[in-house]
PDB file of N, CA and C in Angstrom:
ATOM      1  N   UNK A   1     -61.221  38.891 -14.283  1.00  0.00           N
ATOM      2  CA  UNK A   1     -60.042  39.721 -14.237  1.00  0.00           C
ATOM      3  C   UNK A   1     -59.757  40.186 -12.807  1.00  0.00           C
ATOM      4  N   UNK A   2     -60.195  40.488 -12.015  1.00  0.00           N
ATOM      5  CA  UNK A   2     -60.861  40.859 -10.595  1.00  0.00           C
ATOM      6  C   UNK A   2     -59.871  39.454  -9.697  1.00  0.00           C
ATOM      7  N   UNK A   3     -59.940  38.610 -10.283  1.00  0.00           N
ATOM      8  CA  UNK A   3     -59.508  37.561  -9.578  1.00  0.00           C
ATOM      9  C   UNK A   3     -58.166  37.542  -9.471  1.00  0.00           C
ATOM     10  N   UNK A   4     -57.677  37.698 -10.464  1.00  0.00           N
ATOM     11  CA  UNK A   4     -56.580  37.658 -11.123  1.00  0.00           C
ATOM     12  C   UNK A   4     -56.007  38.825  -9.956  1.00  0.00           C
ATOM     13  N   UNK A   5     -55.824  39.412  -9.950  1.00  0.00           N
ATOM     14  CA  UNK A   5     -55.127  40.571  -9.028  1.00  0.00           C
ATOM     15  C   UNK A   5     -54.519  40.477  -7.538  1.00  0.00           C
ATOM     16  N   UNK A   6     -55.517  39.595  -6.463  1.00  0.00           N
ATOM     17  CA  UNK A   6     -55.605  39.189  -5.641  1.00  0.00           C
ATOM     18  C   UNK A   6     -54.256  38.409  -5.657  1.00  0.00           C
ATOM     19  N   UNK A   7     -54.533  37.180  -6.650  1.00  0.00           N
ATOM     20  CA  UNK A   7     -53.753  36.141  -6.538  1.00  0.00           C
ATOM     21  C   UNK A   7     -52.022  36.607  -7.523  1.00  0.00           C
ATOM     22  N   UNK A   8     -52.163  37.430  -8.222  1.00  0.00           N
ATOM     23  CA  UNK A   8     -50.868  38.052  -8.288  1.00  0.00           C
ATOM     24  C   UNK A   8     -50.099  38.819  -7.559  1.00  0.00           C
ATOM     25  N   UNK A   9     -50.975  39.559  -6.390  1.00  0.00           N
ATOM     26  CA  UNK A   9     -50.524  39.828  -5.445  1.00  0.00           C
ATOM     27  C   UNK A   9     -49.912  39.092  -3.996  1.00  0.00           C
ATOM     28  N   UNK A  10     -50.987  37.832  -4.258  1.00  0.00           N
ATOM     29  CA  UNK A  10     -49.792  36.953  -3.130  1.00  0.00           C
ATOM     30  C   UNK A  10     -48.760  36.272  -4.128  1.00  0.00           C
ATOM     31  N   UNK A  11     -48.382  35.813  -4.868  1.00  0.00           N
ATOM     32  CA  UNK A  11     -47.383  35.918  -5.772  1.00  0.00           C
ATOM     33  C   UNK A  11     -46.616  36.392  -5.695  1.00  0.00           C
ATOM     34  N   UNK A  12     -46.530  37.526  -5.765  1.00  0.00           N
ATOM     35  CA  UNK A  12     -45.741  38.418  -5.625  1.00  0.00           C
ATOM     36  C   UNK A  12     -44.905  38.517  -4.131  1.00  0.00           C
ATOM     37  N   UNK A  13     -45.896  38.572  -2.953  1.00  0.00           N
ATOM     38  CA  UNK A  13     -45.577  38.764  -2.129  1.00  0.00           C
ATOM     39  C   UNK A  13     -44.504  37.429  -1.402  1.00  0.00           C
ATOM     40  N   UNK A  14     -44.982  35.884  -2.032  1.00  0.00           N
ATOM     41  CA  UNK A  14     -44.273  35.050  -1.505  1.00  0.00           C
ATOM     42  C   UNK A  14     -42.472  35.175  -1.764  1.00  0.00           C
ATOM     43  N   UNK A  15     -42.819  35.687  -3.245  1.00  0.00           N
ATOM     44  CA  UNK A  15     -41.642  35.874  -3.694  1.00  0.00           C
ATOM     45  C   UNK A  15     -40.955  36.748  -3.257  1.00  0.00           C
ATOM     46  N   UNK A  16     -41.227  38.037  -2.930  1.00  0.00           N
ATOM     47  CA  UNK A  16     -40.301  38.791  -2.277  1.00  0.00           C
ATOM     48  C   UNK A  16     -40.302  38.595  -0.875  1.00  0.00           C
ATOM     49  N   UNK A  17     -41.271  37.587  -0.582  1.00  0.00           N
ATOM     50  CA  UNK A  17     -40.677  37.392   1.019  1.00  0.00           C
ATOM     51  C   UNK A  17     -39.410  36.600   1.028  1.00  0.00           C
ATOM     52  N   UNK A  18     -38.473  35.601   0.712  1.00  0.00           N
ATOM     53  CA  UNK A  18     -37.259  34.755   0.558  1.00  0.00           C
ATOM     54  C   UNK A  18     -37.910  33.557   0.892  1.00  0.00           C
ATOM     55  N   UNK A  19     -38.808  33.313   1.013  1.00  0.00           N
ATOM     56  CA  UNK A  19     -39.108  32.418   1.178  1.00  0.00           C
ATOM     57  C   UNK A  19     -38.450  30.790   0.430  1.00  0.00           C
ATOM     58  N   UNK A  20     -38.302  31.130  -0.720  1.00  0.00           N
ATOM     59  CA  UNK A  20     -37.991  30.203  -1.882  1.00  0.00           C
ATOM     60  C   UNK A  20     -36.270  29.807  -1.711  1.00  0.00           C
ATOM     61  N   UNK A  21     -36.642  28.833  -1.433  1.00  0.00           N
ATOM     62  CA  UNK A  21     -34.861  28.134  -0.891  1.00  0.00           C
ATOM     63  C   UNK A  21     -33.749  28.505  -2.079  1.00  0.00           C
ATOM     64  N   UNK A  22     -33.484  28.709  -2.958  1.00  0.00           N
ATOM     65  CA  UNK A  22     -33.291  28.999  -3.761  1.00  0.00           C
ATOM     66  C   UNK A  22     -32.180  30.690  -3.713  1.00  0.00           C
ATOM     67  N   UNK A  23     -32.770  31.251  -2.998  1.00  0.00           N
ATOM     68  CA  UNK A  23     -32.501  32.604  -2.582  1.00  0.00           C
ATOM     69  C   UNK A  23     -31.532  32.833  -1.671  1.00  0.00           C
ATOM     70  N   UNK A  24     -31.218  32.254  -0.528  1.00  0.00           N
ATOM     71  CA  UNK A  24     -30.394  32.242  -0.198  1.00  0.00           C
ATOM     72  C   UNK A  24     -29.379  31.375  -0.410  1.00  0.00           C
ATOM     73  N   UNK A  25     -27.996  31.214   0.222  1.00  0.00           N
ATOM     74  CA  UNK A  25     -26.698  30.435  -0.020  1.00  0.00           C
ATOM     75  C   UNK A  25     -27.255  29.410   0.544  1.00  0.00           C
ATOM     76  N   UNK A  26     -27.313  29.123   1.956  1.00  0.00           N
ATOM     77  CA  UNK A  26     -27.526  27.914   2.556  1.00  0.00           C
ATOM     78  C   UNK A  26     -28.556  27.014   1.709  1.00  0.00           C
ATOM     79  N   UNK A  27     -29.849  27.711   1.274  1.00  0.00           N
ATOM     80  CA  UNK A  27     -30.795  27.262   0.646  1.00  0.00           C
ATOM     81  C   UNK A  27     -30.307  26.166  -1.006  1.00  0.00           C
ATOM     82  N   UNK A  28     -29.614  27.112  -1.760  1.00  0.00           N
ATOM     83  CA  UNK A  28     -28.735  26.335  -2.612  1.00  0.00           C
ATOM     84  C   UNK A  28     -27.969  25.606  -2.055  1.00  0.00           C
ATOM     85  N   UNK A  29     -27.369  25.580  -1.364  1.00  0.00           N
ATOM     86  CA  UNK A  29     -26.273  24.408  -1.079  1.00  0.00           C
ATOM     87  C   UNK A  29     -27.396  23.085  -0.334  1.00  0.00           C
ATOM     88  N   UNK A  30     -28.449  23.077   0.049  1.00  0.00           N
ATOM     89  CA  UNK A  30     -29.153  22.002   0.790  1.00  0.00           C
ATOM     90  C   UNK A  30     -29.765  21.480  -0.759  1.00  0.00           C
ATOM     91  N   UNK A  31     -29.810  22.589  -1.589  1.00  0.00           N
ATOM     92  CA  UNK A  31     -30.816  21.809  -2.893  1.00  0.00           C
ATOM     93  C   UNK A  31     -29.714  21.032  -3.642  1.00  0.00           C
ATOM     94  N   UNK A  32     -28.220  21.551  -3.899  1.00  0.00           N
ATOM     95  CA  UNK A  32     -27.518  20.734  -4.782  1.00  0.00           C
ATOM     96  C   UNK A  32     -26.878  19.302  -3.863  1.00  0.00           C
ATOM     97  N   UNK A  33     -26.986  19.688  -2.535  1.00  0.00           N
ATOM     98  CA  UNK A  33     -26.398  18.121  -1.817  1.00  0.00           C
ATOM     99  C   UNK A  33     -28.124  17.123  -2.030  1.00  0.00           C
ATOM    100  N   UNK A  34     -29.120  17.918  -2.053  1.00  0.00           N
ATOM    101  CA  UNK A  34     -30.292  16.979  -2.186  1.00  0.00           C
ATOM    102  C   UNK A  34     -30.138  16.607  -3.580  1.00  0.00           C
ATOM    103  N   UNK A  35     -29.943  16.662  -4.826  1.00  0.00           N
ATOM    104  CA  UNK A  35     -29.500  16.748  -6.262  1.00  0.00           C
ATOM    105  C   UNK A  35     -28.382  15.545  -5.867  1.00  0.00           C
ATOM    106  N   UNK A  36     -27.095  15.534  -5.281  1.00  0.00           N
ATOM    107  CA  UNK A  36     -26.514  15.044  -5.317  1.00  0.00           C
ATOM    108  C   UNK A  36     -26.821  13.723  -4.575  1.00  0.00           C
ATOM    109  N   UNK A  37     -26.909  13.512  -3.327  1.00  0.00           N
ATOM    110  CA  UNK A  37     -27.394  12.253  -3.142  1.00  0.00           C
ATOM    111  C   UNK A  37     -28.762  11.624  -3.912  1.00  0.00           C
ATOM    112  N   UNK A  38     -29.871  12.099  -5.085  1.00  0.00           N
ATOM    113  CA  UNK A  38     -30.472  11.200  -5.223  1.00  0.00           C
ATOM    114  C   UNK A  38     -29.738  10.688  -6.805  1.00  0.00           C
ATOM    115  N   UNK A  39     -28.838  11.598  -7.228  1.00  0.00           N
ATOM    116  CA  UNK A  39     -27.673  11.315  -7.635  1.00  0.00           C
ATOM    117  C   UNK A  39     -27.014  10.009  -7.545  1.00  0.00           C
ATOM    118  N   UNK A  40     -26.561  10.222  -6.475  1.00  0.00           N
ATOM    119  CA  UNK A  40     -25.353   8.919  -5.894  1.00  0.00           C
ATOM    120  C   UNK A  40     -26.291   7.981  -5.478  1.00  0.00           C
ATOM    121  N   UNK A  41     -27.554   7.677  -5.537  1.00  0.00           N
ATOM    122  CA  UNK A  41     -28.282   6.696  -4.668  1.00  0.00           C
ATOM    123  C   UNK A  41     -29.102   5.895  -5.982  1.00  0.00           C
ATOM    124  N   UNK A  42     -28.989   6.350  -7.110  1.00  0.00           N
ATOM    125  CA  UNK A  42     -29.202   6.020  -8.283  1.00  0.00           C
ATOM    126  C   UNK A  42     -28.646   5.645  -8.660  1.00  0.00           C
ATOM    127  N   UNK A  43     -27.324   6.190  -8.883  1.00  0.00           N
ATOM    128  CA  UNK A  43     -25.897   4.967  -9.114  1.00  0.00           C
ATOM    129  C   UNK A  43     -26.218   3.838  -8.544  1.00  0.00           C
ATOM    130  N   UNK A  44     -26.343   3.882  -7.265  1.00  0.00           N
ATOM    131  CA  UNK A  44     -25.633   2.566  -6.531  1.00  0.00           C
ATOM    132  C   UNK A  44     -26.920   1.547  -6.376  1.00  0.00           C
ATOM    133  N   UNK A  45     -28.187   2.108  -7.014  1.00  0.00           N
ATOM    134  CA  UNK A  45     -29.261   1.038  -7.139  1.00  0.00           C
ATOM    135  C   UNK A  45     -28.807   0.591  -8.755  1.00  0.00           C
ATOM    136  N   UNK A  46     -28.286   1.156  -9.580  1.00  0.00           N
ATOM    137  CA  UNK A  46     -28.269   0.932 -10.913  1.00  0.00           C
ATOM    138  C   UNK A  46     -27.072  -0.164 -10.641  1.00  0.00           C
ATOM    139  N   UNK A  47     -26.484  -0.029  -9.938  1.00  0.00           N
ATOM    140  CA  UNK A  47     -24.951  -0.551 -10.116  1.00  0.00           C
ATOM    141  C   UNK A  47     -25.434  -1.859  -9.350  1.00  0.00           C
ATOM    142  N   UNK A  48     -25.755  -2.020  -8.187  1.00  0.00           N
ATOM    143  CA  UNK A  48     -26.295  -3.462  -7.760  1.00  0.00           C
ATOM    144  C   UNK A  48     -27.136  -4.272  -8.642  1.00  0.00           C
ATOM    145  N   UNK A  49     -28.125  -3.693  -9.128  1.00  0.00           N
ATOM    146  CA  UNK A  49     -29.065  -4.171  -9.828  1.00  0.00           C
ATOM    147  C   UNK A  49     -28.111  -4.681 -11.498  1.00  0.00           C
ATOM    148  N   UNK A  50     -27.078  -4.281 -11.660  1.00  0.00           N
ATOM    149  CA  UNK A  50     -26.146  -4.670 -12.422  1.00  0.00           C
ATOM    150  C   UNK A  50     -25.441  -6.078 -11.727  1.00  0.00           C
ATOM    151  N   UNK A  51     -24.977  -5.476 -10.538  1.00  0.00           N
ATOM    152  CA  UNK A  51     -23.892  -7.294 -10.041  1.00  0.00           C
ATOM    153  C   UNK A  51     -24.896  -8.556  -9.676  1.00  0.00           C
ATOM    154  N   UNK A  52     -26.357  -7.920  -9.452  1.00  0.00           N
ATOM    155  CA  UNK A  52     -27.289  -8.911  -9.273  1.00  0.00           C
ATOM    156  C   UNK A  52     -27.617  -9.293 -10.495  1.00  0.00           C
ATOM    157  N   UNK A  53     -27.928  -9.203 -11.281  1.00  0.00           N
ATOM    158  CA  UNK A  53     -28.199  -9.884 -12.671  1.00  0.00           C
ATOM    159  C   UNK A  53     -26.884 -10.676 -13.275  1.00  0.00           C
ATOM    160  N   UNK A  54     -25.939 -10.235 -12.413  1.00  0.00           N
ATOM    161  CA  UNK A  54     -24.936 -10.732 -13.873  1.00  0.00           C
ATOM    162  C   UNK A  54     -24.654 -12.375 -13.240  1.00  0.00           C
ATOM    163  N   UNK A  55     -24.046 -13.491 -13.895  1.00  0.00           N
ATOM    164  CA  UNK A  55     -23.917 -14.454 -13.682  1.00  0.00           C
ATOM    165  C   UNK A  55     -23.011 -14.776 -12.455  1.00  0.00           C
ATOM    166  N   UNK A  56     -22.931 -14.846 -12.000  1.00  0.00           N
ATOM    167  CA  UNK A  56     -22.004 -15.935 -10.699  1.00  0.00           C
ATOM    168  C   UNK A  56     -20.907 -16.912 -11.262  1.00  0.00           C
ATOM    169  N   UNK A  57     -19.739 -16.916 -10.459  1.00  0.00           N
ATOM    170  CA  UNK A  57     -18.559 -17.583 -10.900  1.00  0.00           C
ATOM    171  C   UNK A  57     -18.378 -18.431  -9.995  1.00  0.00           C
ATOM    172  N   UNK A  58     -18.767 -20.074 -10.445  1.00  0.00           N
ATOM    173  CA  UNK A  58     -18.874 -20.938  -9.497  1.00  0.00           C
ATOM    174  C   UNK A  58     -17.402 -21.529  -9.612  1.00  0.00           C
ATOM    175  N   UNK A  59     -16.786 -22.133  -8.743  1.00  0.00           N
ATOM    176  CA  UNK A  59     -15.844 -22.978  -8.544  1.00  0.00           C
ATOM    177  C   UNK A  59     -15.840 -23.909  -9.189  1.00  0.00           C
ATOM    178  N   UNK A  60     -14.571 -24.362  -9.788  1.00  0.00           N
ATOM    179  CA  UNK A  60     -14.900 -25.676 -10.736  1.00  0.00           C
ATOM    180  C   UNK A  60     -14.931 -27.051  -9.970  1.00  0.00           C
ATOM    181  N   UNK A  61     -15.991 -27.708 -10.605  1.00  0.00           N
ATOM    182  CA  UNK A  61     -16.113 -28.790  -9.452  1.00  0.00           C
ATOM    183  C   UNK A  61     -14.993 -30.182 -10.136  1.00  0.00           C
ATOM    184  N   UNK A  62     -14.506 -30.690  -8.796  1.00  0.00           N
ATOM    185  CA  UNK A  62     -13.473 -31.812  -9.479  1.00  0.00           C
ATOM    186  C   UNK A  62     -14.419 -33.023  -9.569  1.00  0.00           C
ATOM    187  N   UNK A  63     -13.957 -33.513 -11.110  1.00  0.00           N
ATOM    188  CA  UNK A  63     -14.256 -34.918 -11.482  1.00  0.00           C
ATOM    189  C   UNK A  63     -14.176 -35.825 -10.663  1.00  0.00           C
ATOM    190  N   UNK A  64     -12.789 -36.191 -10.406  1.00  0.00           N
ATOM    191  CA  UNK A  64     -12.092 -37.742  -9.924  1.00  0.00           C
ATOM    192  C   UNK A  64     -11.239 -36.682  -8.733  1.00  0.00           C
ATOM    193  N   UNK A  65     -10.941 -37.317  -7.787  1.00  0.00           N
ATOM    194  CA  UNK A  65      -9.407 -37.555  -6.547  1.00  0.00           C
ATOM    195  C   UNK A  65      -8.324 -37.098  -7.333  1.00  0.00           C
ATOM    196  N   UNK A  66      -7.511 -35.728  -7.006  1.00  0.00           N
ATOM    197  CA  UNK A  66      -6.272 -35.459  -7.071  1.00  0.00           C
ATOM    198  C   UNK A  66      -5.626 -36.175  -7.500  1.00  0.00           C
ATOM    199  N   UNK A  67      -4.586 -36.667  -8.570  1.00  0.00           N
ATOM    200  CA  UNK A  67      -3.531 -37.309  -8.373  1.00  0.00           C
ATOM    201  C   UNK A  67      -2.555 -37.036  -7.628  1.00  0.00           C
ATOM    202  N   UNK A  68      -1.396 -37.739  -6.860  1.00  0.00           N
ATOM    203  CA  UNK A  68      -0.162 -36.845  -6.796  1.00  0.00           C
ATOM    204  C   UNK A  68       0.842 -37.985  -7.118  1.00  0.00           C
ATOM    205  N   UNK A  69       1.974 -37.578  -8.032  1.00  0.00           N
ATOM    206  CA  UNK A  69       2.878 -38.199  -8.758  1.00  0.00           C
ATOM    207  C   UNK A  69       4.199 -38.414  -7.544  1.00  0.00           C
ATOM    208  N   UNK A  70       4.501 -39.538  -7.204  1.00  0.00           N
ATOM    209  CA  UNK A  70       5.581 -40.131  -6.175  1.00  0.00           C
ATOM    210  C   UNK A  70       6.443 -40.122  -7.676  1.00  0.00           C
ATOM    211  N   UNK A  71       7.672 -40.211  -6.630  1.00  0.00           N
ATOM    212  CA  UNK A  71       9.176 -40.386  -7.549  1.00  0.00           C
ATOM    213  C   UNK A  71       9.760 -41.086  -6.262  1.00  0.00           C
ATOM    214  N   UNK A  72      10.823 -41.919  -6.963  1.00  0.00           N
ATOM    215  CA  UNK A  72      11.450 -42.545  -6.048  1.00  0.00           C
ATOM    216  C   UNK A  72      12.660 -42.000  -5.320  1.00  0.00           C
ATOM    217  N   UNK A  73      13.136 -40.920  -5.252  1.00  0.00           N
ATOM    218  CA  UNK A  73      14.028 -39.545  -4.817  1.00  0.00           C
ATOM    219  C   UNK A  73      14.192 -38.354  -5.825  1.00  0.00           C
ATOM    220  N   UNK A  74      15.208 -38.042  -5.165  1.00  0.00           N
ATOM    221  CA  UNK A  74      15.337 -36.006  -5.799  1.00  0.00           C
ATOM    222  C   UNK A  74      15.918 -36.581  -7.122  1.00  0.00           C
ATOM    223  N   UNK A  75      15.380 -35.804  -8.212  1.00  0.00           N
ATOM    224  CA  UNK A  75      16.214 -35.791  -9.667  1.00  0.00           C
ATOM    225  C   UNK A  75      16.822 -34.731  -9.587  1.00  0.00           C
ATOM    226  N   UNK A  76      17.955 -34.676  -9.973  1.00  0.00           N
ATOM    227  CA  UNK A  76      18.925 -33.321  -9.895  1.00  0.00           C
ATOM    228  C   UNK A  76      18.574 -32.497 -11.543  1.00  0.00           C
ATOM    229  N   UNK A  77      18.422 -31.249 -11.427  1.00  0.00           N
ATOM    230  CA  UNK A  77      18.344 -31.105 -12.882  1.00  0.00           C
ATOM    231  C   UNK A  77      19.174 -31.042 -14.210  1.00  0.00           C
ATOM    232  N   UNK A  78      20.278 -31.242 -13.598  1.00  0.00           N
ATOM    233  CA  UNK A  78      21.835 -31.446 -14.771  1.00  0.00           C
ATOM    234  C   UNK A  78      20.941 -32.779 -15.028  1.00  0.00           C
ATOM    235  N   UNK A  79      20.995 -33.893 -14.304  1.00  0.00           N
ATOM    236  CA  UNK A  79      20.596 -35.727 -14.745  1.00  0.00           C
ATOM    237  C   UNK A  79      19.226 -35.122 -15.408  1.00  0.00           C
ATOM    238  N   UNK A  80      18.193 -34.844 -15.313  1.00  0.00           N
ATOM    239  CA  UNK A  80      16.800 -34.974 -16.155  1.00  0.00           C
ATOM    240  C   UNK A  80      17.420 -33.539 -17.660  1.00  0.00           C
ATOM    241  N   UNK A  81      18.038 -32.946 -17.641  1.00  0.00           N
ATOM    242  CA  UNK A  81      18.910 -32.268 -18.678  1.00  0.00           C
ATOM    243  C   UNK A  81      19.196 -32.866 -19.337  1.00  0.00           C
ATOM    244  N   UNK A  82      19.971 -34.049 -18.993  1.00  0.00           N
ATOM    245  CA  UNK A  82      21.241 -34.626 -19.872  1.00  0.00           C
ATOM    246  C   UNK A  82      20.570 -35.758 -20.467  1.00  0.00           C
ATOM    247  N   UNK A  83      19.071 -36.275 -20.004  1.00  0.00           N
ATOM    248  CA  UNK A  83      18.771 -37.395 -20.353  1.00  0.00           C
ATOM    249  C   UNK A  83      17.640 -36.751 -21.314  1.00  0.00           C
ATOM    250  N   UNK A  84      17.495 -35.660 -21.597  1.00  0.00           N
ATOM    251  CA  UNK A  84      16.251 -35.418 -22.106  1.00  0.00           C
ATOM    252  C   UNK A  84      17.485 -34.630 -24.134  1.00  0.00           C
ATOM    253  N   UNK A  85      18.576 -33.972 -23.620  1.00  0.00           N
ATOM    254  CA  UNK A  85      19.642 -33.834 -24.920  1.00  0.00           C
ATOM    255  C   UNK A  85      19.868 -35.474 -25.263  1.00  0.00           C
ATOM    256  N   UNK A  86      20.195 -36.643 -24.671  1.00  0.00           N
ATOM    257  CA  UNK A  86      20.690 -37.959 -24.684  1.00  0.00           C
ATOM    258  C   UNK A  86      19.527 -38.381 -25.788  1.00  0.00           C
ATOM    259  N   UNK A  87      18.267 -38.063 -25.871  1.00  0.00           N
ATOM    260  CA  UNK A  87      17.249 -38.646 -26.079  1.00  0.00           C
ATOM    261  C   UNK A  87      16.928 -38.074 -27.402  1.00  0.00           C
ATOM    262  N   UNK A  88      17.766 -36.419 -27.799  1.00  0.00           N
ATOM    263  CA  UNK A  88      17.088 -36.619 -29.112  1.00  0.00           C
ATOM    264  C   UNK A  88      18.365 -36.228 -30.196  1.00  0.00           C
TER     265      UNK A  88
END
């Protein structure tokens, strides 16, 4: 019991010294920006560790050579109109 006294007395004493960040303004505001960045730094390991797992969007690879379709001049679109009503 003897023991006990001693050590409630520095207890005591830390505490009413201010010691404890907590106590003052500045002290809170350094604990909630420390709160907050391990906060935001958790996100952004959670969130990578998300775009790294997820699959990759590869380019589609071509089979064969492009075609490209020649015509032998300009079709006007009244003439490819009139031949396509002509037709049914």
């Amino acid at each position: 019991m003897k023991k006990i006294g001693p050590l409630l007395l520095v207890a005591l004493l830390a505490l009413a010294d201010g010691g404890c960040s907590y106590v003052t303004k500045s002290g809170r505001q350094q604990a909630a920006y420390a709160r907050y960045i391990r906060h935001s730094s958790y996100n952004r390991m959670k969130l990578q560790r998300k775009l790294s797992s997820s699959p990759k969007i590869r380019p589609p690879k071509m089979e064969s050579e492009p075609t490209v379709a020649t015509s032998t001049g300009p079709e006007s679109v009244t003439t490819s109109a009139d031949s396509a009503v002509s037709q049914n």
